[in-house]
Protein backbone atom coordinates (compact mmCIF):
# COMPACT_ATOMS: atom_id res chain seq x y z
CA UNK A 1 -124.39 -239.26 -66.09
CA UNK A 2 -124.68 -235.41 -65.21
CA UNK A 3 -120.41 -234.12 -66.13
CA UNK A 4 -118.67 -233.57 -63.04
CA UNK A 5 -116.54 -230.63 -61.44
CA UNK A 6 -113.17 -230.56 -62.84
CA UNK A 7 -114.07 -232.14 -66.21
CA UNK A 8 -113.80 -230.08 -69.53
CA UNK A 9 -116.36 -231.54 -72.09
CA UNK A 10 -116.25 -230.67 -75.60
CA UNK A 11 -119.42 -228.90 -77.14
CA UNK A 12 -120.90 -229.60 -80.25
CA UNK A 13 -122.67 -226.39 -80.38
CA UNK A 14 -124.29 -224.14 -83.32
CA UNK A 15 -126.19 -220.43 -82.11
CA UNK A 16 -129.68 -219.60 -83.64
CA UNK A 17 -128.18 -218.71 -86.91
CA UNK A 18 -126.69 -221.84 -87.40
CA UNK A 19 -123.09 -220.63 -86.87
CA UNK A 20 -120.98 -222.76 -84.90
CA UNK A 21 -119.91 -221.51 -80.81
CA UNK A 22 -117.34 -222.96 -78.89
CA UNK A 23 -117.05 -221.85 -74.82
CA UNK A 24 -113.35 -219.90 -75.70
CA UNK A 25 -115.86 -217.92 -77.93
CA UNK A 26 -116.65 -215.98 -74.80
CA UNK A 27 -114.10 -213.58 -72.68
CA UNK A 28 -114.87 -215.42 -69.84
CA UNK A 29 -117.13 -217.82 -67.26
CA UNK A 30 -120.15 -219.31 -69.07
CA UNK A 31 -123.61 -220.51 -67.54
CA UNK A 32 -125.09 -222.44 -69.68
CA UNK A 33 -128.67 -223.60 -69.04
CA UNK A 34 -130.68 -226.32 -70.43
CA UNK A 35 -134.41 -225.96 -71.16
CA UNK A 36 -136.38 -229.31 -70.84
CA UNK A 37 -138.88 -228.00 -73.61
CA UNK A 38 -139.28 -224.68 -75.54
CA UNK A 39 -142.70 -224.97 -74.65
CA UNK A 40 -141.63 -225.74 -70.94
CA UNK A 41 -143.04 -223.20 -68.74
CA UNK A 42 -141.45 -223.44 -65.75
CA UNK A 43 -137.67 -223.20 -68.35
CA UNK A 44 -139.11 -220.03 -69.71
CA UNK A 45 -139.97 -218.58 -66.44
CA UNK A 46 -136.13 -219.17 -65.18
CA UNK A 47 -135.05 -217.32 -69.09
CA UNK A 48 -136.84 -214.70 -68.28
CA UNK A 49 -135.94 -214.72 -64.23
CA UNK A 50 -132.16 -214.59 -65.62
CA UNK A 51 -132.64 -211.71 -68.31
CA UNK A 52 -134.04 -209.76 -65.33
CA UNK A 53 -131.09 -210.73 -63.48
CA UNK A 54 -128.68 -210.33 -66.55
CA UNK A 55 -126.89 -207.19 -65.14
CA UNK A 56 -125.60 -209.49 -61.87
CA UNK A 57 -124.19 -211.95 -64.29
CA UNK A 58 -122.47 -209.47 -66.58
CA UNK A 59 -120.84 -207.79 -63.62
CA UNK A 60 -118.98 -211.21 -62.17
CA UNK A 61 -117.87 -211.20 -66.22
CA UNK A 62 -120.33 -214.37 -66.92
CA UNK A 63 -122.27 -215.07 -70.13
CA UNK A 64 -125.14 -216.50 -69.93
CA UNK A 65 -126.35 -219.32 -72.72
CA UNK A 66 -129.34 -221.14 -73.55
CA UNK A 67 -129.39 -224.72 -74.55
CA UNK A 68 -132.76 -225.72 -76.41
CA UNK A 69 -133.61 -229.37 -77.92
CA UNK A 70 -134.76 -227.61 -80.94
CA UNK A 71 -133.80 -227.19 -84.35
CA UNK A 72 -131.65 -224.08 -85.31
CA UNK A 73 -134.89 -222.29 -87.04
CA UNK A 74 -137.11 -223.55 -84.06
CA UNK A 75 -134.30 -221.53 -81.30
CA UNK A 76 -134.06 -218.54 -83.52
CA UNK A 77 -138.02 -218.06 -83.70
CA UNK A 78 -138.14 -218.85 -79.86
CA UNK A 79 -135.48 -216.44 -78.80
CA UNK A 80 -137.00 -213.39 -81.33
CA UNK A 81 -140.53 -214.50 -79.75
CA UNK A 82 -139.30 -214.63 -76.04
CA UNK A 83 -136.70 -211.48 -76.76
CA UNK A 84 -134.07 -213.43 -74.99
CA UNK A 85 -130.98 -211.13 -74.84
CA UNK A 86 -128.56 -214.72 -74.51
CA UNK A 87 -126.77 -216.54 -77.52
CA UNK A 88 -129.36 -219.73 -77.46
CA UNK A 89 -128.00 -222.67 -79.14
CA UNK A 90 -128.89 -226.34 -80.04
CA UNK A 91 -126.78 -229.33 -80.19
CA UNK A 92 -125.10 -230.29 -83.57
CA UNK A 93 -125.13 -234.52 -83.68
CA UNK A 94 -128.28 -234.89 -81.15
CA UNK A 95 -129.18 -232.42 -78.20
CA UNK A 96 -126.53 -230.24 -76.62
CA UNK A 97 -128.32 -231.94 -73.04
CA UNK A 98 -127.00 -235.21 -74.39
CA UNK A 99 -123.48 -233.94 -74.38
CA UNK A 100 -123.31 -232.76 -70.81
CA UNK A 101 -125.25 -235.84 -69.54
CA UNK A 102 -129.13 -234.36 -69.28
CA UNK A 103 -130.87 -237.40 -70.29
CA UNK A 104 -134.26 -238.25 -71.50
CA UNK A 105 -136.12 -239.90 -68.39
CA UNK A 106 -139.77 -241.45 -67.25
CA UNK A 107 -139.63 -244.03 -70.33
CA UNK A 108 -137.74 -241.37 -72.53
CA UNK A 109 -140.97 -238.73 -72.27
CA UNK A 110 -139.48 -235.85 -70.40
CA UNK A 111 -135.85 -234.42 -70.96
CA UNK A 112 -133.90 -233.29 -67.77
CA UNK A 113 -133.09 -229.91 -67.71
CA UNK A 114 -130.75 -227.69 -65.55
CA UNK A 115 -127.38 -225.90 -65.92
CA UNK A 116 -123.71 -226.07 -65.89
CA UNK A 117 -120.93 -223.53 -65.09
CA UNK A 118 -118.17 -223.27 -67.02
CA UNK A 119 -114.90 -221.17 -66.05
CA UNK A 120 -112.99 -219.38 -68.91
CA UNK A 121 -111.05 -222.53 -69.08
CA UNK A 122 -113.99 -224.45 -69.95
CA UNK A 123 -113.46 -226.89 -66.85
CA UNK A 124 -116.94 -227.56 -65.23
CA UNK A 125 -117.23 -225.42 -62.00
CA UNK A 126 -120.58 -226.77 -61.11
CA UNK A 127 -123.54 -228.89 -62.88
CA UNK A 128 -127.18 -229.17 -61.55
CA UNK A 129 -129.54 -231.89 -63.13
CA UNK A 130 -133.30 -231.84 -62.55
CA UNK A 131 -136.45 -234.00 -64.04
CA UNK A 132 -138.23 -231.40 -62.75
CA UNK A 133 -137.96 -228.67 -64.37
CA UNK A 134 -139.43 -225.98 -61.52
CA UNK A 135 -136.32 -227.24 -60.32
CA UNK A 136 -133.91 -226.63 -63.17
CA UNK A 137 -132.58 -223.35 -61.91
CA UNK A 138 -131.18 -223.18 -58.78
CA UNK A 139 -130.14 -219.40 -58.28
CA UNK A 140 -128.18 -219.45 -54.85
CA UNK A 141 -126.07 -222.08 -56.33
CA UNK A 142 -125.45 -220.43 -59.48
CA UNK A 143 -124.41 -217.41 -57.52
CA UNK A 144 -122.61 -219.11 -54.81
CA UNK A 145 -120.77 -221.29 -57.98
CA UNK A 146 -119.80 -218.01 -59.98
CA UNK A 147 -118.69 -216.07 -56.53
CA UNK A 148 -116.41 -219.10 -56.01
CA UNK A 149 -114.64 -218.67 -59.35
């Protein structure tokens, strides 16, 4: 089950150089998104969509990160390939998706992917869950969610 609004899960996260990152690493909100795939291209599109965009989010104070089911040498090659200007980081014990409720669905083939809003408290602010990953990245809402903090 997708973590709720109001709730204050607790990351086991490492960035692409393997070092560990906690949400009170960051001065502030976070929004941190969850690609299905790091082949997925509809995830990429929405990384890229956001880096365009990465201006907006720096000037409501919000840091954007990027979850990947990947290993730690897999994310770094992906985020020097992609020149993705976020931290990008991978679950330590499993997939990061895992801890905030993304599951693995269709028979355990195809890993949900959306995005979750943290405040600087790390209390969940708003969560979005989607199988389809077109879908993953809803950018009113994320707005909307950040302009509410």
């Amino acid at each position: 089950m997708l973590v709720e609004a109001g709730t204050t899960p607790q990351l086991s996260l490492v960035d692409s150089s393997g070092a560990p990152v906690s949400l009170s690493d960051f001065p502030g909100p976070v929004y941190l998104y969850f690609m299905r795939a790091l082949s997925c291209a509809q995830c990429n599109a929405h990384v890229q969509n956001m880096a365009r965009k990465a201006a907006d989010f720096e000037s409501k104070g919000v840091q954007v990160v990027v979850a990947v089911p990947a290993t730690v040498e897999e994310a770094a090659a992906w985020r020097d390939r992609k020149h993705v200007p976020f931290p990008v980081v991978v679950g330590t014990g499993g997939t990061a998706h895992e801890e905030v409720g993304l599951m693995r669905k269709v028979f355990g083939a195809i890993q949900q992917s959306g995005g979750v809003l943290f405040d600087r408290d790390g209390v969940v602010r708003y969560a979005h869950a989607s199988t389809n990953p077109g879908a993953s990245h809803q950018p009113a809402e994320v707005s909307a969610a950040i302009d509410a903090l």
